[in-house]
PDB file of N, CA and C in Angstrom:
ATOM      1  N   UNK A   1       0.859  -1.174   0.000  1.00  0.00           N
ATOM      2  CA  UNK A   1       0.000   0.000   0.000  1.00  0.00           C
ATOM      3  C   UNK A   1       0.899   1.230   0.000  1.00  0.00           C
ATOM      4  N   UNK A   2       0.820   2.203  -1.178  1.00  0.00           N
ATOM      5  CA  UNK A   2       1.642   2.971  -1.069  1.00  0.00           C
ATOM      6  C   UNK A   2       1.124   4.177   0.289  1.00  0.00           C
ATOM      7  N   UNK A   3       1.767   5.511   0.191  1.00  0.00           N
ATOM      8  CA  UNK A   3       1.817   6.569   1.422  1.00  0.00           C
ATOM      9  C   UNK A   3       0.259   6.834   1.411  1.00  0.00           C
ATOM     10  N   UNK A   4      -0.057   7.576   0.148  1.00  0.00           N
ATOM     11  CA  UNK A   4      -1.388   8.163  -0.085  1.00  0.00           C
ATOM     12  C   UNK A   4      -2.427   7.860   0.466  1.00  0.00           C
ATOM     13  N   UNK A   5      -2.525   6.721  -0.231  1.00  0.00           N
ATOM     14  CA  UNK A   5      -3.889   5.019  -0.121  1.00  0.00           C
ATOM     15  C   UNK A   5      -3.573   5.085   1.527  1.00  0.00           C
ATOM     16  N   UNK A   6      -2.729   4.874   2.464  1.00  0.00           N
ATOM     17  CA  UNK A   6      -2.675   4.787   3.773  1.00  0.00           C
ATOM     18  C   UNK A   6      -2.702   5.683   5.160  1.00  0.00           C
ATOM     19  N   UNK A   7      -2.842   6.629   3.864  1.00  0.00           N
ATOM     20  CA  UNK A   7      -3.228   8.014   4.938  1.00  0.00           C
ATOM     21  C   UNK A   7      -4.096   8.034   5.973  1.00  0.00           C
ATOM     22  N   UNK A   8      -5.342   8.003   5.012  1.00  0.00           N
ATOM     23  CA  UNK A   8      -6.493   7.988   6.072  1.00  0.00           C
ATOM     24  C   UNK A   8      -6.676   6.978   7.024  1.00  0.00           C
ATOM     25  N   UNK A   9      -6.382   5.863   6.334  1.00  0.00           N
ATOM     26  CA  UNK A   9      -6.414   4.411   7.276  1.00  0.00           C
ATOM     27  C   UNK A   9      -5.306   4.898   8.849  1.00  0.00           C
ATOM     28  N   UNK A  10      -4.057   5.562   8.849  1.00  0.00           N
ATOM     29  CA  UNK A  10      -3.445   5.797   9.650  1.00  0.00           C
ATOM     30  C   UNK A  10      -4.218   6.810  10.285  1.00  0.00           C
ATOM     31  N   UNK A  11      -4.707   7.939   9.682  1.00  0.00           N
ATOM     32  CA  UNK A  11      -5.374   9.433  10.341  1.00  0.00           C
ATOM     33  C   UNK A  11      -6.290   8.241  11.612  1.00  0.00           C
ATOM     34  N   UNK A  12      -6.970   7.278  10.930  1.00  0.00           N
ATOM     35  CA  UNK A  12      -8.273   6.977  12.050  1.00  0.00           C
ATOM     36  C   UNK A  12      -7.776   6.114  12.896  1.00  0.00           C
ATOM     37  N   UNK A  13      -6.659   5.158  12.351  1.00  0.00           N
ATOM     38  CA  UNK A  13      -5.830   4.531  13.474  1.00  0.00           C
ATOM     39  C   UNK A  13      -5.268   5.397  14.761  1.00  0.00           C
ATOM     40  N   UNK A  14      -4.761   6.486  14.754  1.00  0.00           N
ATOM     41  CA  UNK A  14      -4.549   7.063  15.884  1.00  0.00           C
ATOM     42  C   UNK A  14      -5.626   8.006  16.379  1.00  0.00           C
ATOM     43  N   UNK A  15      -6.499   8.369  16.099  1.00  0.00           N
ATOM     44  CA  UNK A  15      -7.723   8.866  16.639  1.00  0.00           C
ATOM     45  C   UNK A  15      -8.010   9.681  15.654  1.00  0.00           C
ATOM     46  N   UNK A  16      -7.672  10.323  14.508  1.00  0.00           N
ATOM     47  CA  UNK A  16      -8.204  11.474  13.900  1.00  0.00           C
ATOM     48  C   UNK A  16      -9.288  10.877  12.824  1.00  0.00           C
ATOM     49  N   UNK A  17     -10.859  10.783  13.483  1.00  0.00           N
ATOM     50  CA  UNK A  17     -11.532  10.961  12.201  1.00  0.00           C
ATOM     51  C   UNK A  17     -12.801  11.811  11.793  1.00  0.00           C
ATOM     52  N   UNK A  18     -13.732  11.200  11.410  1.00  0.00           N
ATOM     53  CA  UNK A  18     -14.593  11.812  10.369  1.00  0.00           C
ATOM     54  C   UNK A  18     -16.018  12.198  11.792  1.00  0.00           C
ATOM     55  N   UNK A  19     -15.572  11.479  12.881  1.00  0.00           N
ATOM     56  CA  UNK A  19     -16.694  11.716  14.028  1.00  0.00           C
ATOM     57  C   UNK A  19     -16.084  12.761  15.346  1.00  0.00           C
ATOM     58  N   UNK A  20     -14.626  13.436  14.730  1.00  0.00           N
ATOM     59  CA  UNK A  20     -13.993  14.036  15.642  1.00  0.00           C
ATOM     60  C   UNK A  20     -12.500  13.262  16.244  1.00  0.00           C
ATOM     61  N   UNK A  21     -12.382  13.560  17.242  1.00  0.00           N
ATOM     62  CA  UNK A  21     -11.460  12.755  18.027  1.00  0.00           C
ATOM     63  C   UNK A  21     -11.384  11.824  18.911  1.00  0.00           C
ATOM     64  N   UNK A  22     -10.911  10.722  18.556  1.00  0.00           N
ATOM     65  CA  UNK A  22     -11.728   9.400  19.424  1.00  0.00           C
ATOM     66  C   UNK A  22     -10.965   9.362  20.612  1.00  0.00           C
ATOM     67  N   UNK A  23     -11.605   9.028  21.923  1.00  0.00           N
ATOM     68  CA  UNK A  23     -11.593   9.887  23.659  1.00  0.00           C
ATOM     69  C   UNK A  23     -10.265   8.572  23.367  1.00  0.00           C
ATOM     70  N   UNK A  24      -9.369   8.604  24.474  1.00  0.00           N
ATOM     71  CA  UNK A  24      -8.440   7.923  24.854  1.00  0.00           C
ATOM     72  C   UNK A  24      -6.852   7.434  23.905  1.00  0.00           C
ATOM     73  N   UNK A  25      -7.486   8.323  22.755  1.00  0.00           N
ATOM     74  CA  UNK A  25      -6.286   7.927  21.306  1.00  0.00           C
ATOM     75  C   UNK A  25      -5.067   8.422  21.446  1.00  0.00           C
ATOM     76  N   UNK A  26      -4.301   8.284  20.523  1.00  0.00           N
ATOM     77  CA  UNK A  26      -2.766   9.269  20.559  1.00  0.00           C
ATOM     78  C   UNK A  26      -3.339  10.435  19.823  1.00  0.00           C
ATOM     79  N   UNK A  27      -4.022  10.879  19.043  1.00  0.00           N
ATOM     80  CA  UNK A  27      -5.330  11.754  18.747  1.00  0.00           C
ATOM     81  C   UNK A  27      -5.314  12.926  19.916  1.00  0.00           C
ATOM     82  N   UNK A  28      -6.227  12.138  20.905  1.00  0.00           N
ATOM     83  CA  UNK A  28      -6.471  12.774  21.830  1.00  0.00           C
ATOM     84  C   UNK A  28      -5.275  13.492  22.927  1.00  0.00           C
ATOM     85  N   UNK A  29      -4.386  12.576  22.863  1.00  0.00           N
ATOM     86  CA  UNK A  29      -2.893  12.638  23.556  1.00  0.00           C
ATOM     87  C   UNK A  29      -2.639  14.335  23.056  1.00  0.00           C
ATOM     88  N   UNK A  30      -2.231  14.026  21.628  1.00  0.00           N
ATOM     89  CA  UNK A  30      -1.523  15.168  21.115  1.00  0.00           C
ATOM     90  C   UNK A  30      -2.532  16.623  21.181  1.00  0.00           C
ATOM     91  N   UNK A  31      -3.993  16.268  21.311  1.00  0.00           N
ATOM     92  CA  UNK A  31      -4.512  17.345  21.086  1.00  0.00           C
ATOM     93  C   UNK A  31      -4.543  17.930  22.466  1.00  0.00           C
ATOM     94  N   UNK A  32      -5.044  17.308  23.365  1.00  0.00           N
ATOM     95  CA  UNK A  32      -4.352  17.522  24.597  1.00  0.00           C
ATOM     96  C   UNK A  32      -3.576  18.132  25.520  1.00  0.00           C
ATOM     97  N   UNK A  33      -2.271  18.080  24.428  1.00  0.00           N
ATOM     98  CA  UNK A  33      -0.890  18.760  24.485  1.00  0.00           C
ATOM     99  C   UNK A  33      -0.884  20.567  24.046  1.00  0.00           C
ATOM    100  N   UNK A  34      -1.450  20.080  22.981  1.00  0.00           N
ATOM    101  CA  UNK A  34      -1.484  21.238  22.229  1.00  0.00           C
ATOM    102  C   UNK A  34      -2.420  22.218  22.897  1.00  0.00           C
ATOM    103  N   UNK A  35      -3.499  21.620  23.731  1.00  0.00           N
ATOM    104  CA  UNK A  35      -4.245  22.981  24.141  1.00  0.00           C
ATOM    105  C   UNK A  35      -3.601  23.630  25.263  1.00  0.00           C
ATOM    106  N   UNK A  36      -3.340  22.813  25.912  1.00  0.00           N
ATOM    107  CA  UNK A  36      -2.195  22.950  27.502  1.00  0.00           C
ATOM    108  C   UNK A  36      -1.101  23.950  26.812  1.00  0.00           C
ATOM    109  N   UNK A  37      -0.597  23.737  26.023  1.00  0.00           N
ATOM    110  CA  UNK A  37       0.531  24.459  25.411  1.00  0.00           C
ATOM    111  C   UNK A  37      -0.043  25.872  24.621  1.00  0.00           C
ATOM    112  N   UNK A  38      -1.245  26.074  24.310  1.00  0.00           N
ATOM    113  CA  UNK A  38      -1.649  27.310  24.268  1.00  0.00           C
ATOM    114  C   UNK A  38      -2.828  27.950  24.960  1.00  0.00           C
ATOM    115  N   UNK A  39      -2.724  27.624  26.357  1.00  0.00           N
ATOM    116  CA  UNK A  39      -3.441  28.093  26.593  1.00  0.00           C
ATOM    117  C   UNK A  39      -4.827  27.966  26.972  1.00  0.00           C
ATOM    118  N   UNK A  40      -5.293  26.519  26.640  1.00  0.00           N
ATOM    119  CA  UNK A  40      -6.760  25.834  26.635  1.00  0.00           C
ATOM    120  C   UNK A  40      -7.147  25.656  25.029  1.00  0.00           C
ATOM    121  N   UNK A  41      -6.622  26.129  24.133  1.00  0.00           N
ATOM    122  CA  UNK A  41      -7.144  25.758  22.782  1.00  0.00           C
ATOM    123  C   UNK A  41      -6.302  25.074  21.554  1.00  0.00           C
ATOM    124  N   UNK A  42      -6.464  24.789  20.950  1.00  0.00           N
ATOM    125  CA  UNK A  42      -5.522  24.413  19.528  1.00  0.00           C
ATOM    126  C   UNK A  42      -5.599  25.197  18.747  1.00  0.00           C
ATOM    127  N   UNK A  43      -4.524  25.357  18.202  1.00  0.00           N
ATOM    128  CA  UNK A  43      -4.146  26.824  17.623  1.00  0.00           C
ATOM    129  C   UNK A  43      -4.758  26.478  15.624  1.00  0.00           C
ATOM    130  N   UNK A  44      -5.270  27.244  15.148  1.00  0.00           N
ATOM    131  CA  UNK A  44      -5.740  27.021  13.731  1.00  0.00           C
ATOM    132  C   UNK A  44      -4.701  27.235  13.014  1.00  0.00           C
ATOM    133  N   UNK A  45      -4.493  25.990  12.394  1.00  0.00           N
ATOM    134  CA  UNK A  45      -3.479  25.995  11.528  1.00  0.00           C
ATOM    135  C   UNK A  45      -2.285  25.419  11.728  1.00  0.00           C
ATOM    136  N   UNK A  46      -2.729  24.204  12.947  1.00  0.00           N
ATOM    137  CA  UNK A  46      -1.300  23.180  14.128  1.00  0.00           C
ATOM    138  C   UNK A  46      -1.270  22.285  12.970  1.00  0.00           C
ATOM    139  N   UNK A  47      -0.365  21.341  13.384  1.00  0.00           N
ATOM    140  CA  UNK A  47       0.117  20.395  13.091  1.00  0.00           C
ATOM    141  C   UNK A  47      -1.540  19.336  13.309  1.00  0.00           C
ATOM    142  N   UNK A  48      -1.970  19.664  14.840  1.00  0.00           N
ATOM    143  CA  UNK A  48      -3.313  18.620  15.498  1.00  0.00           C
ATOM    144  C   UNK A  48      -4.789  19.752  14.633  1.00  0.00           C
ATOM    145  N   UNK A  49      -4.397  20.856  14.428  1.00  0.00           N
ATOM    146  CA  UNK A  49      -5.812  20.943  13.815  1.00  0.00           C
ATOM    147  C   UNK A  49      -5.878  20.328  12.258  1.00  0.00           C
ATOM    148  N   UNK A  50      -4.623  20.758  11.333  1.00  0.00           N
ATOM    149  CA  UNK A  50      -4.643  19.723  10.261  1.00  0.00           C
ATOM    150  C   UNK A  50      -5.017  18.080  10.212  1.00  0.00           C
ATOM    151  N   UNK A  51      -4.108  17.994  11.629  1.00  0.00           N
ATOM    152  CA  UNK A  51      -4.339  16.529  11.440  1.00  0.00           C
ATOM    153  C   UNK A  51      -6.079  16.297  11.432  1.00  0.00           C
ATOM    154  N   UNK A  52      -6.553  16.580  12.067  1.00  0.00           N
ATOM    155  CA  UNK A  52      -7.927  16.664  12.639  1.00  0.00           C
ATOM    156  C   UNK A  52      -8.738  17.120  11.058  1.00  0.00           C
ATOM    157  N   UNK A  53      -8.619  18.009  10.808  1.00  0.00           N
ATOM    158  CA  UNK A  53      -9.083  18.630   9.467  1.00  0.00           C
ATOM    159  C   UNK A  53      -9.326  17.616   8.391  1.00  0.00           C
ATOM    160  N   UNK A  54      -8.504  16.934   8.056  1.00  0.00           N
ATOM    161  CA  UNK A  54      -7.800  15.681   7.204  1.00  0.00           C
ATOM    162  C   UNK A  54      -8.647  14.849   7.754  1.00  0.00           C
ATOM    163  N   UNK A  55      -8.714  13.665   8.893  1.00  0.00           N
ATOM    164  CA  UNK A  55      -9.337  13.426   9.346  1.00  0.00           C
ATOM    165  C   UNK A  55     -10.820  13.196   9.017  1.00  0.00           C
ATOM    166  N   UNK A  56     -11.250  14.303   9.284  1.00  0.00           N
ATOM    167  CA  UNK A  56     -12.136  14.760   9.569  1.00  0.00           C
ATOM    168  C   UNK A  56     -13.275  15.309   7.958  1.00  0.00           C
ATOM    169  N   UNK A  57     -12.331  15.247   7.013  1.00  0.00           N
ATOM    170  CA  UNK A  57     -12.843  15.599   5.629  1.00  0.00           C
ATOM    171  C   UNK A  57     -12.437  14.812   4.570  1.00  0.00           C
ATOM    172  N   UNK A  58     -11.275  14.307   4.951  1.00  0.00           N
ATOM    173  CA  UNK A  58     -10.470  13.334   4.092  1.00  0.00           C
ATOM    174  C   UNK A  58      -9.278  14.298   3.502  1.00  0.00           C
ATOM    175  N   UNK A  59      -8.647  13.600   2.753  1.00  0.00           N
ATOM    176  CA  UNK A  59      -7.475  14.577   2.438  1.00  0.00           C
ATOM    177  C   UNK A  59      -7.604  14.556   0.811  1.00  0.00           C
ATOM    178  N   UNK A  60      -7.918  15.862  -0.113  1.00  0.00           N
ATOM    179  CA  UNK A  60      -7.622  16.273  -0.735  1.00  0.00           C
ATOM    180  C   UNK A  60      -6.736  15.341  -2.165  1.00  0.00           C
ATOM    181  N   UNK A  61      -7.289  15.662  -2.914  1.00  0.00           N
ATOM    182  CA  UNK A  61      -5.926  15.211  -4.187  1.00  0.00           C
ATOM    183  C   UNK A  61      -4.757  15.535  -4.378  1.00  0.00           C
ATOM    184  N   UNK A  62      -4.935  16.833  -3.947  1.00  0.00           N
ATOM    185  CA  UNK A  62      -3.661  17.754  -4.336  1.00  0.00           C
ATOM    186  C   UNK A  62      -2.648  16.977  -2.930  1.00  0.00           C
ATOM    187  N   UNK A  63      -3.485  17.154  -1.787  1.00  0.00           N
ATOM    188  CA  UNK A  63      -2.875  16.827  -0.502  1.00  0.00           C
ATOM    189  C   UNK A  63      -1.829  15.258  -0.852  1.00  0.00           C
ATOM    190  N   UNK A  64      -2.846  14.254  -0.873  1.00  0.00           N
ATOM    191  CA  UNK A  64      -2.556  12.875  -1.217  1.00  0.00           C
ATOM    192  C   UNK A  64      -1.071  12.767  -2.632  1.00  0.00           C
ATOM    193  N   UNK A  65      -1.266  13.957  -3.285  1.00  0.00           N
ATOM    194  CA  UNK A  65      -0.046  14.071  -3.887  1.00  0.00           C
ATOM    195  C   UNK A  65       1.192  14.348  -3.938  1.00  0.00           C
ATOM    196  N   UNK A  66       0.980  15.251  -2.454  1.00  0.00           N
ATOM    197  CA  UNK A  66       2.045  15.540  -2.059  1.00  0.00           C
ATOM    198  C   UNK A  66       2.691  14.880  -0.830  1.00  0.00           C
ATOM    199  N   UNK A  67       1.649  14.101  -0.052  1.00  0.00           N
ATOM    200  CA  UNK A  67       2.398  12.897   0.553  1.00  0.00           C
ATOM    201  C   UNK A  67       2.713  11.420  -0.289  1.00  0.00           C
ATOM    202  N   UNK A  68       2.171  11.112  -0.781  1.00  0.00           N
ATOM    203  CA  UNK A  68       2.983   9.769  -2.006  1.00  0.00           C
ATOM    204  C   UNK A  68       4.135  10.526  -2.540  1.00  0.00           C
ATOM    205  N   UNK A  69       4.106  11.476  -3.041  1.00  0.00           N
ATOM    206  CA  UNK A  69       5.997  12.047  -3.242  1.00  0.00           C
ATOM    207  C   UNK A  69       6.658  11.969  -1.836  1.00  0.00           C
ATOM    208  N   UNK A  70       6.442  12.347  -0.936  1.00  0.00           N
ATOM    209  CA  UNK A  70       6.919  12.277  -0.020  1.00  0.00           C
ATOM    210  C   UNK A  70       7.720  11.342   0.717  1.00  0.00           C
ATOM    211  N   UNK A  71       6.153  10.061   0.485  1.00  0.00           N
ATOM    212  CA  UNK A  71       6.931   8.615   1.107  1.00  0.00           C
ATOM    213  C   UNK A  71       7.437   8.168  -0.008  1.00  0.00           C
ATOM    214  N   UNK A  72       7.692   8.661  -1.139  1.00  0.00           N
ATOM    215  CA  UNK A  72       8.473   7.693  -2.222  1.00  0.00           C
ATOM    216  C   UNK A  72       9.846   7.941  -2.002  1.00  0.00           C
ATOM    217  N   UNK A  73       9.826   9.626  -1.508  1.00  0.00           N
ATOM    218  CA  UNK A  73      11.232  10.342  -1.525  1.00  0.00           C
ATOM    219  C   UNK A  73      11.803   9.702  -0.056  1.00  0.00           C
ATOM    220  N   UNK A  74      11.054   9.261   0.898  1.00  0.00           N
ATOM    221  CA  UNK A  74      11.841   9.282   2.126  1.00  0.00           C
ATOM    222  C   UNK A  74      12.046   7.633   1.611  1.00  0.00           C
ATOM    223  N   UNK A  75      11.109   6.777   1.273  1.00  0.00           N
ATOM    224  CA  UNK A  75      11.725   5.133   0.601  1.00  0.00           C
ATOM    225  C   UNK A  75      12.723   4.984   0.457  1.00  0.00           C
ATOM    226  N   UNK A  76      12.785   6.107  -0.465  1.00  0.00           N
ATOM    227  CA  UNK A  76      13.732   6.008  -1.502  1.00  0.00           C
ATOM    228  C   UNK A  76      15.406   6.752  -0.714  1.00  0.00           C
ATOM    229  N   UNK A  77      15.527   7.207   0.496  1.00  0.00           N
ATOM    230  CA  UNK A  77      16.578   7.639   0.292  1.00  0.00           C
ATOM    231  C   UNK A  77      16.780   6.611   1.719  1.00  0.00           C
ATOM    232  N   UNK A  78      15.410   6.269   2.522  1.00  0.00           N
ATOM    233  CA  UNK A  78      16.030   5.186   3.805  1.00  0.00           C
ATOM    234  C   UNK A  78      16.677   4.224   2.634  1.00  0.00           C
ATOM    235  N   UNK A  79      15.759   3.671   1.566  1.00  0.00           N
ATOM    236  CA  UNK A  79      17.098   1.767   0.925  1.00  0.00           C
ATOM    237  C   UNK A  79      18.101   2.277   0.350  1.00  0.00           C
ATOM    238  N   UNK A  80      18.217   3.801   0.060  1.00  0.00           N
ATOM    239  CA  UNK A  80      19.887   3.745  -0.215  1.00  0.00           C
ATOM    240  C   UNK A  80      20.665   3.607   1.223  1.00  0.00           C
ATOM    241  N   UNK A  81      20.224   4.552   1.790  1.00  0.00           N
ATOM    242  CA  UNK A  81      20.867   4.426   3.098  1.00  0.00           C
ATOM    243  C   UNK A  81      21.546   2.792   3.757  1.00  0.00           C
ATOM    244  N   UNK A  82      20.050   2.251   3.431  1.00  0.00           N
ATOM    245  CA  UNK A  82      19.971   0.664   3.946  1.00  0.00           C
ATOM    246  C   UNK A  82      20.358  -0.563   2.894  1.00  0.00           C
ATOM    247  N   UNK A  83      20.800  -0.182   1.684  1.00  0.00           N
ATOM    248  CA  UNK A  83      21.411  -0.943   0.567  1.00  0.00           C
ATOM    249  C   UNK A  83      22.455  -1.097   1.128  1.00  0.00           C
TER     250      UNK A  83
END
Protein backbone atom coordinates (compact mmCIF):
# COMPACT_ATOMS: atom_id res chain seq x y z
CA UNK A 1 0.00 0.00 0.00
CA UNK A 2 1.64 2.97 -1.07
CA UNK A 3 1.82 6.57 1.42
CA UNK A 4 -1.39 8.16 -0.09
CA UNK A 5 -3.89 5.02 -0.12
CA UNK A 6 -2.68 4.79 3.77
CA UNK A 7 -3.23 8.01 4.94
CA UNK A 8 -6.49 7.99 6.07
CA UNK A 9 -6.41 4.41 7.28
CA UNK A 10 -3.45 5.80 9.65
CA UNK A 11 -5.37 9.43 10.34
CA UNK A 12 -8.27 6.98 12.05
CA UNK A 13 -5.83 4.53 13.47
CA UNK A 14 -4.55 7.06 15.88
CA UNK A 15 -7.72 8.87 16.64
CA UNK A 16 -8.20 11.47 13.90
CA UNK A 17 -11.53 10.96 12.20
CA UNK A 18 -14.59 11.81 10.37
CA UNK A 19 -16.69 11.72 14.03
CA UNK A 20 -13.99 14.04 15.64
CA UNK A 21 -11.46 12.75 18.03
CA UNK A 22 -11.73 9.40 19.42
CA UNK A 23 -11.59 9.89 23.66
CA UNK A 24 -8.44 7.92 24.85
CA UNK A 25 -6.29 7.93 21.31
CA UNK A 26 -2.77 9.27 20.56
CA UNK A 27 -5.33 11.75 18.75
CA UNK A 28 -6.47 12.77 21.83
CA UNK A 29 -2.89 12.64 23.56
CA UNK A 30 -1.52 15.17 21.12
CA UNK A 31 -4.51 17.35 21.09
CA UNK A 32 -4.35 17.52 24.60
CA UNK A 33 -0.89 18.76 24.49
CA UNK A 34 -1.48 21.24 22.23
CA UNK A 35 -4.24 22.98 24.14
CA UNK A 36 -2.20 22.95 27.50
CA UNK A 37 0.53 24.46 25.41
CA UNK A 38 -1.65 27.31 24.27
CA UNK A 39 -3.44 28.09 26.59
CA UNK A 40 -6.76 25.83 26.64
CA UNK A 41 -7.14 25.76 22.78
CA UNK A 42 -5.52 24.41 19.53
CA UNK A 43 -4.15 26.82 17.62
CA UNK A 44 -5.74 27.02 13.73
CA UNK A 45 -3.48 26.00 11.53
CA UNK A 46 -1.30 23.18 14.13
CA UNK A 47 0.12 20.39 13.09
CA UNK A 48 -3.31 18.62 15.50
CA UNK A 49 -5.81 20.94 13.82
CA UNK A 50 -4.64 19.72 10.26
CA UNK A 51 -4.34 16.53 11.44
CA UNK A 52 -7.93 16.66 12.64
CA UNK A 53 -9.08 18.63 9.47
CA UNK A 54 -7.80 15.68 7.20
CA UNK A 55 -9.34 13.43 9.35
CA UNK A 56 -12.14 14.76 9.57
CA UNK A 57 -12.84 15.60 5.63
CA UNK A 58 -10.47 13.33 4.09
CA UNK A 59 -7.47 14.58 2.44
CA UNK A 60 -7.62 16.27 -0.74
CA UNK A 61 -5.93 15.21 -4.19
CA UNK A 62 -3.66 17.75 -4.34
CA UNK A 63 -2.88 16.83 -0.50
CA UNK A 64 -2.56 12.88 -1.22
CA UNK A 65 -0.05 14.07 -3.89
CA UNK A 66 2.04 15.54 -2.06
CA UNK A 67 2.40 12.90 0.55
CA UNK A 68 2.98 9.77 -2.01
CA UNK A 69 6.00 12.05 -3.24
CA UNK A 70 6.92 12.28 -0.02
CA UNK A 71 6.93 8.62 1.11
CA UNK A 72 8.47 7.69 -2.22
CA UNK A 73 11.23 10.34 -1.52
CA UNK A 74 11.84 9.28 2.13
CA UNK A 75 11.72 5.13 0.60
CA UNK A 76 13.73 6.01 -1.50
CA UNK A 77 16.58 7.64 0.29
CA UNK A 78 16.03 5.19 3.81
CA UNK A 79 17.10 1.77 0.93
CA UNK A 80 19.89 3.75 -0.21
CA UNK A 81 20.87 4.43 3.10
CA UNK A 82 19.97 0.66 3.95
CA UNK A 83 21.41 -0.94 0.57
Amino acid sequence: MDTFAAAPLVLGAVGFTAAGVTASSYAASMMSAAAVANGGGVAAGSVVAALQAAGAAGIPAAANAVIGTAGGAAGAALSYFWS
